[in-house]
Protein backbone atom coordinates (compact mmCIF):
# COMPACT_ATOMS: atom_id res chain seq x y z
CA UNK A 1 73.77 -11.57 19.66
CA UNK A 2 74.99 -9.62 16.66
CA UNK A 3 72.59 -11.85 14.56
CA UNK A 4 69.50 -10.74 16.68
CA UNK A 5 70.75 -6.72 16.64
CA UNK A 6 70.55 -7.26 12.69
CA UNK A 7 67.37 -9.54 12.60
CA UNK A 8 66.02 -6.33 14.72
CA UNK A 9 67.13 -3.52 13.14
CA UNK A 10 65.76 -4.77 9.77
CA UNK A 11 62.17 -4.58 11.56
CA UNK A 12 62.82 -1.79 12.69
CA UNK A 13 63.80 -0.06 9.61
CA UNK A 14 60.37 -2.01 7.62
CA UNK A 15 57.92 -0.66 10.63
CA UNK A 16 59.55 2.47 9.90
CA UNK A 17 59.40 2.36 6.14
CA UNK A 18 55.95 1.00 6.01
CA UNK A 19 54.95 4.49 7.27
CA UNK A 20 55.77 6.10 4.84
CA UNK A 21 53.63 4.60 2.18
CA UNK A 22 51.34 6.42 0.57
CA UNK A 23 47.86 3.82 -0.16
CA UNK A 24 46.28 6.37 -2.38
CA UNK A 25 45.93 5.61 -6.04
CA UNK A 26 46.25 8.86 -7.93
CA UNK A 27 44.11 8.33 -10.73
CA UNK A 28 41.12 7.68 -9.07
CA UNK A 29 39.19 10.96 -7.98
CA UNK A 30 39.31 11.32 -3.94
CA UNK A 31 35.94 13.26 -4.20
CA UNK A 32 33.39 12.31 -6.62
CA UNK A 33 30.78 15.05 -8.25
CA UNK A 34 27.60 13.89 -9.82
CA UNK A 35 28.62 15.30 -13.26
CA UNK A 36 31.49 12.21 -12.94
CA UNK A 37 28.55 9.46 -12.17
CA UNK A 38 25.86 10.68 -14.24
CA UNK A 39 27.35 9.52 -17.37
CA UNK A 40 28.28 6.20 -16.44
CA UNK A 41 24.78 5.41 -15.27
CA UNK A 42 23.48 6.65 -18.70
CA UNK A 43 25.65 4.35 -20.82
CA UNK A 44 25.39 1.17 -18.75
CA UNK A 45 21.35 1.61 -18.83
CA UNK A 46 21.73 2.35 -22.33
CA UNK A 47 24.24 -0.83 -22.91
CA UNK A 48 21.49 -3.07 -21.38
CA UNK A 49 18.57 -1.96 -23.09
CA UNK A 50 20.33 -2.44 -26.48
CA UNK A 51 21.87 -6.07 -25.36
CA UNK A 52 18.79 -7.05 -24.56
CA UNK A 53 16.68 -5.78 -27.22
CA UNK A 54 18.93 -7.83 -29.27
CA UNK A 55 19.21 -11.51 -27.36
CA UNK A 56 15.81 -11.06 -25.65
CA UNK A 57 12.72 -8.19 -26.80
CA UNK A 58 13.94 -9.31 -30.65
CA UNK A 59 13.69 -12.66 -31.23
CA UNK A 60 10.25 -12.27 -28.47
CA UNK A 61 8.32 -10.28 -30.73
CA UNK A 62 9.54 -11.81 -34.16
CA UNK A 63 11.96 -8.38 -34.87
CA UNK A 64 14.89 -11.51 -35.43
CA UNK A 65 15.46 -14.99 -35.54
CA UNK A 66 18.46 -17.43 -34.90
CA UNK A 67 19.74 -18.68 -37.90
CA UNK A 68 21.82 -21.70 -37.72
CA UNK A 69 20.73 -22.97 -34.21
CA UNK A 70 18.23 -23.15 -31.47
CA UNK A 71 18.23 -20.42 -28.80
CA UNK A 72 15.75 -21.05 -25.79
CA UNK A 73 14.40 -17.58 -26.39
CA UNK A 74 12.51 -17.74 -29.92
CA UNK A 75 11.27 -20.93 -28.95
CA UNK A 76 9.86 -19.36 -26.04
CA UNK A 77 11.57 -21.73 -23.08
CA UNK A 78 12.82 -18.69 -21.22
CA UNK A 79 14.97 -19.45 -18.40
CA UNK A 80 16.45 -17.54 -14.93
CA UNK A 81 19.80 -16.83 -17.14
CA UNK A 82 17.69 -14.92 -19.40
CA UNK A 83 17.15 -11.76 -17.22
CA UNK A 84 20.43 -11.49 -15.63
CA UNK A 85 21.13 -8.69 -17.61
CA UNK A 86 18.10 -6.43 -16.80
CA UNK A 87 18.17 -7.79 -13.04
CA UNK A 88 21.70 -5.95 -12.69
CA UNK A 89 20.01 -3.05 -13.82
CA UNK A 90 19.21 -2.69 -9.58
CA UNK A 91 23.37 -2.02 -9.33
CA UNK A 92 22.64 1.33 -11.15
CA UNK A 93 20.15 2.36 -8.27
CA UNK A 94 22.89 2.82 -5.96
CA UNK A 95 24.74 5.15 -8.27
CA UNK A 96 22.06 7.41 -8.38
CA UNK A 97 21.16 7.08 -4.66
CA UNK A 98 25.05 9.06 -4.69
CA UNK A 99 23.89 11.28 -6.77
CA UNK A 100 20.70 12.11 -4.90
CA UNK A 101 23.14 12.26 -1.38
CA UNK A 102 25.89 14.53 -2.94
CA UNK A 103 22.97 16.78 -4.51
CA UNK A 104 21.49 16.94 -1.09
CA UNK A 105 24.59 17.97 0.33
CA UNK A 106 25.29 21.19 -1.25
CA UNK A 107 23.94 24.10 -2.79
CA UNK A 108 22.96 24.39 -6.95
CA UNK A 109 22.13 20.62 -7.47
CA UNK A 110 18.76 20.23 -7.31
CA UNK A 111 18.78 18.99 -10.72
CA UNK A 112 21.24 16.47 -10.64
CA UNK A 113 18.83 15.18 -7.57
CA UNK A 114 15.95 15.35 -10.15
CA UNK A 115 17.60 13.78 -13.29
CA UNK A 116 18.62 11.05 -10.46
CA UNK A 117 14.59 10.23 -9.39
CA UNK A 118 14.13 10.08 -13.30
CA UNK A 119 16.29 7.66 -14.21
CA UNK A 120 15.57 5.45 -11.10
CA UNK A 121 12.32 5.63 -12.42
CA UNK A 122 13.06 4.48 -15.73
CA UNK A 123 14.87 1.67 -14.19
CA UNK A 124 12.05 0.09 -12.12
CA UNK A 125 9.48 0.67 -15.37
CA UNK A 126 12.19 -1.70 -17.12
CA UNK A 127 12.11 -4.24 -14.21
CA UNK A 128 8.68 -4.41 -12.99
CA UNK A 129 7.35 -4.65 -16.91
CA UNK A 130 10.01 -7.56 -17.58
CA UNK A 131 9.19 -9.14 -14.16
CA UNK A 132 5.61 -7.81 -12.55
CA UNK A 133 6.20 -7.66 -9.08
CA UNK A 134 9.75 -6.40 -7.99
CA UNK A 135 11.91 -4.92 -4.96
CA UNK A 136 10.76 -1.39 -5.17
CA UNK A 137 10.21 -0.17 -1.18
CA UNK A 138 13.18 -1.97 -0.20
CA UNK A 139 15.60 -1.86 -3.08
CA UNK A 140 19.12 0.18 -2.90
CA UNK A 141 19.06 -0.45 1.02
CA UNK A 142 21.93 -2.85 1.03
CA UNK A 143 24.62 0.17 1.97
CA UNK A 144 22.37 2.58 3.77
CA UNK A 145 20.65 0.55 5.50
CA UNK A 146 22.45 -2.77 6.12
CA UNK A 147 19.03 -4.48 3.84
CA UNK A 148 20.10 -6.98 1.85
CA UNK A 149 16.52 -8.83 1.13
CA UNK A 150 14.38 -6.60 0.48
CA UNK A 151 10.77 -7.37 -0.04
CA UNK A 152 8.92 -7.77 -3.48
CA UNK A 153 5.93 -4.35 -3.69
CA UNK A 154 2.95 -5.77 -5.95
CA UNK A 155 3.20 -4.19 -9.95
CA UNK A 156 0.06 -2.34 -9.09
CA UNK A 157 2.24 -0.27 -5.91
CA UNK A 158 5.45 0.39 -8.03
CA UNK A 159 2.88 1.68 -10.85
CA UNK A 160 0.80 4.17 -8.72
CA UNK A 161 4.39 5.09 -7.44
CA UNK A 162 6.44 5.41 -10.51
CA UNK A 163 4.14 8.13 -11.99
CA UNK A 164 3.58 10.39 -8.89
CA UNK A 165 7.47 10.36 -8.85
CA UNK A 166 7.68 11.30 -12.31
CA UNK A 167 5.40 14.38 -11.73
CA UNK A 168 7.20 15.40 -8.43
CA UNK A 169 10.62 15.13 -9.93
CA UNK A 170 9.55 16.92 -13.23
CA UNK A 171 7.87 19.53 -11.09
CA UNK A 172 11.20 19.86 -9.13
CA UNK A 173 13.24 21.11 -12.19
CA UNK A 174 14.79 24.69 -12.46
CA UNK A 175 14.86 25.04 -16.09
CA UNK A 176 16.79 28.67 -15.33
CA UNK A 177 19.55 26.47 -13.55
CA UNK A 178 22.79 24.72 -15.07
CA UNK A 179 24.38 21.45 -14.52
CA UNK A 180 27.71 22.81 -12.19
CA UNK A 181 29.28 19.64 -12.90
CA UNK A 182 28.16 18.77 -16.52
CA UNK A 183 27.64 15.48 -17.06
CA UNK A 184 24.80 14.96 -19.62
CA UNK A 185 25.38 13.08 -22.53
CA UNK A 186 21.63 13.54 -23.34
CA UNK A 187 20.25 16.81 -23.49
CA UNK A 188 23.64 18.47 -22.77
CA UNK A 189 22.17 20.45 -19.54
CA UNK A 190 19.15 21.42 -21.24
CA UNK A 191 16.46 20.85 -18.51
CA UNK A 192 13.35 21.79 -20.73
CA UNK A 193 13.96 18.51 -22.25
CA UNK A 194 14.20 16.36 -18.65
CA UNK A 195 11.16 17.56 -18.02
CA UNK A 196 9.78 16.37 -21.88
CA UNK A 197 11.38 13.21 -21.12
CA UNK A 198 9.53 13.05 -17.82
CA UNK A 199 6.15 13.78 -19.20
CA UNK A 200 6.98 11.44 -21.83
CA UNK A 201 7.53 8.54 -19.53
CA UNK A 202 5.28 9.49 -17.50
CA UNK A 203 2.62 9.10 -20.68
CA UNK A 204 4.21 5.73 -21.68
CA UNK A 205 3.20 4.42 -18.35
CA UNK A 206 0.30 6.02 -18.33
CA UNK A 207 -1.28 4.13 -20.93
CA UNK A 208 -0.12 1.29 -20.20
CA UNK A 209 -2.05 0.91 -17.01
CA UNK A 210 -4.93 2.54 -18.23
CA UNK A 211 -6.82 -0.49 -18.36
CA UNK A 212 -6.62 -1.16 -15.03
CA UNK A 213 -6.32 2.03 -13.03
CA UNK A 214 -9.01 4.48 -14.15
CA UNK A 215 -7.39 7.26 -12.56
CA UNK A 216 -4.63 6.49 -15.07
CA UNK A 217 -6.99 7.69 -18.06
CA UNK A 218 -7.95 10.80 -16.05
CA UNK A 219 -4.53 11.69 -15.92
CA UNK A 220 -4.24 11.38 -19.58
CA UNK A 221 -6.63 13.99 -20.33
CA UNK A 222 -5.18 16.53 -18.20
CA UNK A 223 -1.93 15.58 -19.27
CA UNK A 224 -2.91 16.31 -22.78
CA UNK A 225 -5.30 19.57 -22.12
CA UNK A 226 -2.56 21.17 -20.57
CA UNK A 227 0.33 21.11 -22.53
CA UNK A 228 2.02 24.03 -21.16
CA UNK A 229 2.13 22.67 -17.93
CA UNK A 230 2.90 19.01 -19.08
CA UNK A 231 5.16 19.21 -22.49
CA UNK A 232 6.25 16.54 -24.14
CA UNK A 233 8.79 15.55 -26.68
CA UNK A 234 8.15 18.05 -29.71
CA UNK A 235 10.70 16.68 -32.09
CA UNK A 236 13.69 14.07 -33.08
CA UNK A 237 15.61 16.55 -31.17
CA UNK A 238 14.38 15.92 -28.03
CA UNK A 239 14.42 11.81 -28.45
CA UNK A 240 16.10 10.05 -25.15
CA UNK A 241 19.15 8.60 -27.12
CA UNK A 242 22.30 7.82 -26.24
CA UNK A 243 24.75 8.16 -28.38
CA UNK A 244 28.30 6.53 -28.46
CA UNK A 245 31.12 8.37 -29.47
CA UNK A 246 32.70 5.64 -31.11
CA UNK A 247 35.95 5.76 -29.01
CA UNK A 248 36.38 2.31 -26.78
CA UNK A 249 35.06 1.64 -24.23
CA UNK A 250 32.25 4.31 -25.15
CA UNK A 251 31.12 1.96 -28.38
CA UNK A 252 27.67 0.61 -29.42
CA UNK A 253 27.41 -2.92 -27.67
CA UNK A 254 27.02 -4.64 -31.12
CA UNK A 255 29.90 -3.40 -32.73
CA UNK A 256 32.79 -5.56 -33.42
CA UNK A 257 34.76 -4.56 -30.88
CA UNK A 258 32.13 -6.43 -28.19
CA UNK A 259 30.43 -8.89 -30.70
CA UNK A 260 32.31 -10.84 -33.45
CA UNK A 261 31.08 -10.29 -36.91
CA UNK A 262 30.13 -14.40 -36.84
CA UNK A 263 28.26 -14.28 -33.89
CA UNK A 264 26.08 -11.20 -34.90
CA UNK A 265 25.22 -12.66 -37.90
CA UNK A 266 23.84 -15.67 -35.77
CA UNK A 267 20.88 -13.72 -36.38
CA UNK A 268 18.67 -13.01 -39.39
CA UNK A 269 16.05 -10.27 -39.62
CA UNK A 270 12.74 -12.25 -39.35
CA UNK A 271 10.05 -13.00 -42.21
CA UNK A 272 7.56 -11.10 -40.88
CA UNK A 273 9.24 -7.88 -40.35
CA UNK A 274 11.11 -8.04 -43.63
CA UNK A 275 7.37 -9.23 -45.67
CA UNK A 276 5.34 -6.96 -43.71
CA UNK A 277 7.90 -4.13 -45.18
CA UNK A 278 7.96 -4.85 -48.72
CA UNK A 279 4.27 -5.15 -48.79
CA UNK A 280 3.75 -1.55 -48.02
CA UNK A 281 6.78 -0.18 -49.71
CA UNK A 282 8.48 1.00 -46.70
CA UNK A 283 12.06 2.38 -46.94
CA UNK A 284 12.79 1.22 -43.15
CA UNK A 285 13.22 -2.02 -44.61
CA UNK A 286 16.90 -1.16 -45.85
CA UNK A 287 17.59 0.72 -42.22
CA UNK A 288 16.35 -2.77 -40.51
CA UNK A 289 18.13 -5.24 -42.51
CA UNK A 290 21.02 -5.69 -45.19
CA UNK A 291 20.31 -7.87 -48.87
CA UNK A 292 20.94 -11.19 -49.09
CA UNK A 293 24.55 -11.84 -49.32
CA UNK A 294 24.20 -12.88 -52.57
CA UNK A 295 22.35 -10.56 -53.73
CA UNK A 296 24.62 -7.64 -52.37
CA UNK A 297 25.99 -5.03 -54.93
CA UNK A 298 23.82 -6.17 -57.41
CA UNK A 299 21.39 -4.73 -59.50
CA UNK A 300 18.61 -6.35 -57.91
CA UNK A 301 19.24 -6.13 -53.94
CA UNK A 302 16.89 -9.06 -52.45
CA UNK A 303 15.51 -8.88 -48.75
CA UNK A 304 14.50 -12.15 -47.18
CA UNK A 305 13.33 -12.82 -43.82
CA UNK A 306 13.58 -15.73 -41.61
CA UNK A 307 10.58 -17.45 -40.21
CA UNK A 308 11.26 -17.63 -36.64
CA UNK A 309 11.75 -20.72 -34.71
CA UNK A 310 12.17 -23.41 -37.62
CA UNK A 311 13.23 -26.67 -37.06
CA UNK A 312 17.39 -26.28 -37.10
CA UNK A 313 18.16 -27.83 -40.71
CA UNK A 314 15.18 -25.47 -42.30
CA UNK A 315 16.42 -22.61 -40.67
CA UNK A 316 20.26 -23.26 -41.87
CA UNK A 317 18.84 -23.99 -45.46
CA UNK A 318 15.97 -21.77 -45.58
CA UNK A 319 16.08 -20.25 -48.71
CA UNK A 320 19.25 -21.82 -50.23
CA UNK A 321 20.91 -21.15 -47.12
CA UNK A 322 22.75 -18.10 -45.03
CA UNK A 323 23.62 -16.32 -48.21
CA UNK A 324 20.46 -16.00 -48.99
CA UNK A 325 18.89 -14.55 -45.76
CA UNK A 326 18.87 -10.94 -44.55
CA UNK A 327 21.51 -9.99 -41.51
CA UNK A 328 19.75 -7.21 -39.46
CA UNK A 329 21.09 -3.54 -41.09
CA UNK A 330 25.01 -2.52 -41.32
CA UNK A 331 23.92 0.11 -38.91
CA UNK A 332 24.00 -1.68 -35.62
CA UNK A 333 27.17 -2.80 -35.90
CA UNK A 334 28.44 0.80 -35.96
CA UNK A 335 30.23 1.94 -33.59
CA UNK A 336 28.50 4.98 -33.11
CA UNK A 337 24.55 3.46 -33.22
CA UNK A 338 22.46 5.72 -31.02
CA UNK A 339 20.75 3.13 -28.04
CA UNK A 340 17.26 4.17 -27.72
CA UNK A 341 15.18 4.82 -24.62
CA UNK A 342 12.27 7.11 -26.20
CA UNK A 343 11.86 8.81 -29.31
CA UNK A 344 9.22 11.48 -30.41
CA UNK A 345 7.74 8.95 -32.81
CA UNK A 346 6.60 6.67 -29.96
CA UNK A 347 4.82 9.99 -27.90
CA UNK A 348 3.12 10.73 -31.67
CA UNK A 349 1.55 7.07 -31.24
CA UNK A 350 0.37 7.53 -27.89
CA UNK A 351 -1.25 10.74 -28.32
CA UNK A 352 -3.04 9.48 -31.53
CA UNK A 353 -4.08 6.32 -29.55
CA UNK A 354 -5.58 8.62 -26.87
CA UNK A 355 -7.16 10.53 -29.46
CA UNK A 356 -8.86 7.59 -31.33
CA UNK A 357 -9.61 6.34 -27.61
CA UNK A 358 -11.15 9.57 -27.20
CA UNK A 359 -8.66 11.00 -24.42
CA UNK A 360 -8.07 13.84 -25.95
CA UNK A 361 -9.47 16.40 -28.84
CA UNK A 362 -6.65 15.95 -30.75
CA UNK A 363 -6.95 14.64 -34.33
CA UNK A 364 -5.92 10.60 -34.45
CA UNK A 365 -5.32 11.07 -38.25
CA UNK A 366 -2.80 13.80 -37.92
CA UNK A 367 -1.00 12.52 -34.66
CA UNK A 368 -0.97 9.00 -36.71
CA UNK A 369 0.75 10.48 -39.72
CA UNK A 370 3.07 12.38 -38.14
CA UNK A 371 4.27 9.69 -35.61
CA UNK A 372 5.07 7.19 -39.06
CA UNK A 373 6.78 10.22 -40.15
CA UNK A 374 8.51 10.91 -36.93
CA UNK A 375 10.06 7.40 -37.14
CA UNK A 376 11.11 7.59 -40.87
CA UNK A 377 13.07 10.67 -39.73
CA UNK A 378 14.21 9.10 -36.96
CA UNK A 379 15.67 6.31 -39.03
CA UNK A 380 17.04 8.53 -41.92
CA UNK A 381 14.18 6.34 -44.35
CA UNK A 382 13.64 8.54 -47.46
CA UNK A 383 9.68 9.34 -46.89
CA UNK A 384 7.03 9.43 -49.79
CA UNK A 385 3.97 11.10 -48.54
CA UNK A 386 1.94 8.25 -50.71
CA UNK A 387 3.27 5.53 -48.22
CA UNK A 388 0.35 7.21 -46.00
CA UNK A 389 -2.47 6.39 -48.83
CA UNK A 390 -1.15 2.66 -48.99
CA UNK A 391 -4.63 0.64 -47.94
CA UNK A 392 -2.55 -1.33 -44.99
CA UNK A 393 -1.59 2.06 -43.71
CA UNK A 394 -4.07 4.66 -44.33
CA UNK A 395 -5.69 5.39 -40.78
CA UNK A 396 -9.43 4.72 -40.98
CA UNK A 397 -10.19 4.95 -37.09
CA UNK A 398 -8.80 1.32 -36.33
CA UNK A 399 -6.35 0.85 -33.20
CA UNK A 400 -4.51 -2.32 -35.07
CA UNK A 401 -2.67 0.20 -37.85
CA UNK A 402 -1.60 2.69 -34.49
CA UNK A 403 -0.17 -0.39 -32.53
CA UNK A 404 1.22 -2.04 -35.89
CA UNK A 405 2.77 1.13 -37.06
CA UNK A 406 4.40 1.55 -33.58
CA UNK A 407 5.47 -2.43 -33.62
CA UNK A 408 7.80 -1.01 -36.74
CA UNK A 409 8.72 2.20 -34.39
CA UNK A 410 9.98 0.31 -31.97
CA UNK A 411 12.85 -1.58 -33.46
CA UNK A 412 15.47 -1.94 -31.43
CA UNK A 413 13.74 0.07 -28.71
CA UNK A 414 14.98 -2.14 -25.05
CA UNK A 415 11.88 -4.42 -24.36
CA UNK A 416 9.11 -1.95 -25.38
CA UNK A 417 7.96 -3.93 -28.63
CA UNK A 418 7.29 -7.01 -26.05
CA UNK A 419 5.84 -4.34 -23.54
CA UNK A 420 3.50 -3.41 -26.28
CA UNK A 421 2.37 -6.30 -27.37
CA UNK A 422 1.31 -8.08 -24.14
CA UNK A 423 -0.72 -4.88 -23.62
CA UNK A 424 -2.03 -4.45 -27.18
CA UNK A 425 -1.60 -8.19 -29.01
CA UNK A 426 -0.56 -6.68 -31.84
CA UNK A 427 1.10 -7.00 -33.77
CA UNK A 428 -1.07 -10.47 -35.02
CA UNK A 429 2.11 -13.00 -34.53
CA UNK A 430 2.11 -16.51 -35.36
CA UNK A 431 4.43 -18.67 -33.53
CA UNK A 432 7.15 -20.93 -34.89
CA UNK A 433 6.53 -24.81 -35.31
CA UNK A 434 9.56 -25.59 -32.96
CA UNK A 435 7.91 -23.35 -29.77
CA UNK A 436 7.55 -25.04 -26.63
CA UNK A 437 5.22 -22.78 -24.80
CA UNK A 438 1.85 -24.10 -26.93
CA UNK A 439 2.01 -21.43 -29.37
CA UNK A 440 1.20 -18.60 -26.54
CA UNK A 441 4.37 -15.82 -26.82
CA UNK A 442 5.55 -15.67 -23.04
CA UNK A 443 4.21 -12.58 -20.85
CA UNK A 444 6.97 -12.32 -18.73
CA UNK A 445 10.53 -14.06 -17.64
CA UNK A 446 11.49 -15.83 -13.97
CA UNK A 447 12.98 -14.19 -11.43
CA UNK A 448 17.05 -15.11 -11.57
CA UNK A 449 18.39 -17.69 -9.54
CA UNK A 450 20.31 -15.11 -7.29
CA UNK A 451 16.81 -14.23 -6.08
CA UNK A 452 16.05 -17.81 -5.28
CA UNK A 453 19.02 -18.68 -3.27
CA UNK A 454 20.17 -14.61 -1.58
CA UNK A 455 16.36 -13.32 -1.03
CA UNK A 456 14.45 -16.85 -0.57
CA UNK A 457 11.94 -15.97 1.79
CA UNK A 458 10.90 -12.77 -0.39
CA UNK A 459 11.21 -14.59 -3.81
CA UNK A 460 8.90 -17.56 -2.67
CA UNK A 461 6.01 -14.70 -1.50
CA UNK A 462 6.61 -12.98 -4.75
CA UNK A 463 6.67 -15.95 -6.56
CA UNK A 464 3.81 -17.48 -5.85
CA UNK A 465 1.72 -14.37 -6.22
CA UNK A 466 3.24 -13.98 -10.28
CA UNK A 467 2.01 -17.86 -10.66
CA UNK A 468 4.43 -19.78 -9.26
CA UNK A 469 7.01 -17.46 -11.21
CA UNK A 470 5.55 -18.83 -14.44
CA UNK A 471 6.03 -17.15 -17.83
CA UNK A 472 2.67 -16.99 -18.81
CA UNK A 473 1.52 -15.20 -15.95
CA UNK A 474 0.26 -12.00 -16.83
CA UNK A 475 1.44 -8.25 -15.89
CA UNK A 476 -1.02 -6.52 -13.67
CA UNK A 477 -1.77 -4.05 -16.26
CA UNK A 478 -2.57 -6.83 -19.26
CA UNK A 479 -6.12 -7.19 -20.04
């Protein structure tokens, strides 16, 4: 009996301790504003675009090449596991569905509601262009609405809807208003420049349907006759950059503290980027890659590129070997490396390519000229005004020197160099001998095996309408 009173006074007393416990973890925010989530979804977007630039869009488009080994990519065999990263770019929708709900919710926010329709905007233009047809409709449904397979929208849909929500979200912004919260590791609260970035986009996108959506080239005029009431970037200043402030975890994704010194050095800086360089003199060339090791702190710095995709005992001895080959510039493994969305440089190309296309009166010459020297700035390349008289470079009314000129622009810009060049084909690129896709670069990558086994039904209809998920099938918007 006495054994039982104990046995039962011990529950008691747990029962009544249990109680008394407080489940609350005090350093985790009870409420949540949108100046706390804003930032977050800015640097993961901006840690995928510059991952992938650098194991996917570069070694695509000939920017970089493996040195000592085959990858899948720059042979062009491009696999499910390839896209993982950009697919998970959906798990920042939700974030800024929050940010849309608490900005709904009270007073002051509309902003934070419009910077939210932005970004998700962005997001999809990286998707779709990687993938073609995508979970638009549908996608971010999971939580609110209990849909976990959501249903692919054609390219052509999430296009025609992408830019009207660029335009109603730029037209929503109260330039007069603040950020309450903060929160803006961009433009700092600035809205002037959302709505530059907006137009910007919106101009990028734009373009790159304009060969199949006619309205898309109407919009270009006006967008460009009216540039009060549709401005875009004006300067380096107003570039979409993020930049890391060099204190973990807020560090450029390259940097040694997230890639080892030996595995970023995996990669060379290809031939053609490195030839194309020295043939016109151009100062990016020592912003894009780093001399030879042997050659470094010499006299007599040397810069040699890698052809891309050589057999695997060329490429390890190409040249007299790895000491001999150019590692891409000291710069990205910084820790502070700005990851790049859009610059200035890239709007200077499109407006001179709608001016040569005769979309606007603008002069092609002068919006050429600038852009190059947009991009020099932008890169901190010393700038000789006689680079611009170089015959390779001196604009004489062809498109080729626009998109090639942009090709260099682009470095490290996400997937946009790829982007550009399924829409363009130029830059003129020559596969490597060890390619396994009959010497055609790839136009887009399969859907990830997640797809295939959580959203089957929708995959399969999506699939089959992009080829039977192939590679080679093209966007809706390539010619």
């Amino acid at each position: 009996m006495r054994n039982i009173f104990i046995v039962t006074a011990f529950l008691l007393a747990g029962l009544t301790a249990c109680k008394k416990v407080d489940n609350v973890n005090p350093n985790v925010p009870v409420v949540v504003n949108p100046g706390v989530v804003l930032p977050q979804v800015i640097y993961n977007v901006s840690n995928t675009l510059v991952n992938n630039a650098f194991e996917l869009n570069n070694e695509l488009i000939q920017y970089t090449c493996m040195n000592n080994t085959f990858t899948e990519v720059q042979r062009f065999k491009l696999l499910p596991a390839n896209s993982n990263g950009i697919w998970n770019m959906y798990n920042r929708l939700r974030d800024l569905d929050d940010i849309i709900a608490m900005s709904e919710k009270a007073d002051g926010l509309t902003n934070y509601k419009a910077i939210a329709r932005l970004l998700k905007t962005y997001i999809f233009s990286v998707i779709t262009d990687v993938y073609g047809d995508i979970p638009y409709t549908d996608a971010g449904k999971g939580a609110s609405n209990t849909l976990f397979t959501p249903k692919y929208d054609k390219q052509e849909d999430v296009y025609k809807s992408m830019l009207e929500e660029l335009k109603d979200a730029a037209a929503s912004i109260n330039t007069s208003a603040t950020l309450t919260f903060g929160g803006d590791p961009v433009f700092k609260g600035t809205m002037s420049k959302w709505i530059r970035f907006a137009n910007s986009l919106r101009l990028r996108l734009l373009m790159r349907a304009s060969a199949k959506m006619p309205a898309a080239i109407t919009e270009i005029r006006t967008m460009l006759a009216s540039p009060q009431q549709y401005p875009l970037m004006q300067g380096n200043d107003d570039n979409f950059v993020y930049k890391y402030s060099g204190s973990l975890p807020d560090v450029y994704p390259l940097a040694p503290n997230y890639v080892r010194d030996f595995d970023f050095k995996y990669k060379s800086v290809s031939a053609f980027i490195v030839d194309s360089l020295k043939k016109f003199n151009d100062s990016r060339l020592f912003q894009f890659a780093r001399p030879t090791n042997a050659s470094a702190g010499t006299a007599n710095p040397q810069y040699v590129g890698l052809p891309n995709s050589l057999p695997v005992t060329e490429s390890a001895n190409y040249n007299g070997g790895y000491n001999y080959q150019s590692y891409l510039g000291t710069r990205f493994q910084s820790n502070t490396e700005p990851a790049i969305w859009i610059t200035w440089a890239e709007v200077l190309f499109l407006k001179a390519e709608a001016a040569q296309k005769g979309y606007s009166s603008e002069n092609a010459t002068d919006l050429y000229n600038a852009a190059i020297k947009a991009s020099f700035e932008y890169w901190g390349a010393p700038f000789q005004t006689n680079y611009l008289e170089h015959p390779s470079v001196k604009f004489d009314g062809q498109l080729s020197k626009i998109y090639l000129q942009k090709f260099f622009a682009l470095f490290f810009t996400g997937m946009e160099a790829w982007n550009e060049y399924r829409r363009t084909g130029y830059p003129l690129l020559v596969p490597g001998p060890t390619n396994v896709n009959n010497g055609k670069i790839p136009n887009r990558i399969p859907y990830p095996l997640s797809e295939q086994s959580l959203n089957r039904a929708n995959y399969t209809d999506a699939a089959q309408r992009m080829g039977g998920d192939n590679m080679n099938f093209k966007m809706w918007w390539q010619e």
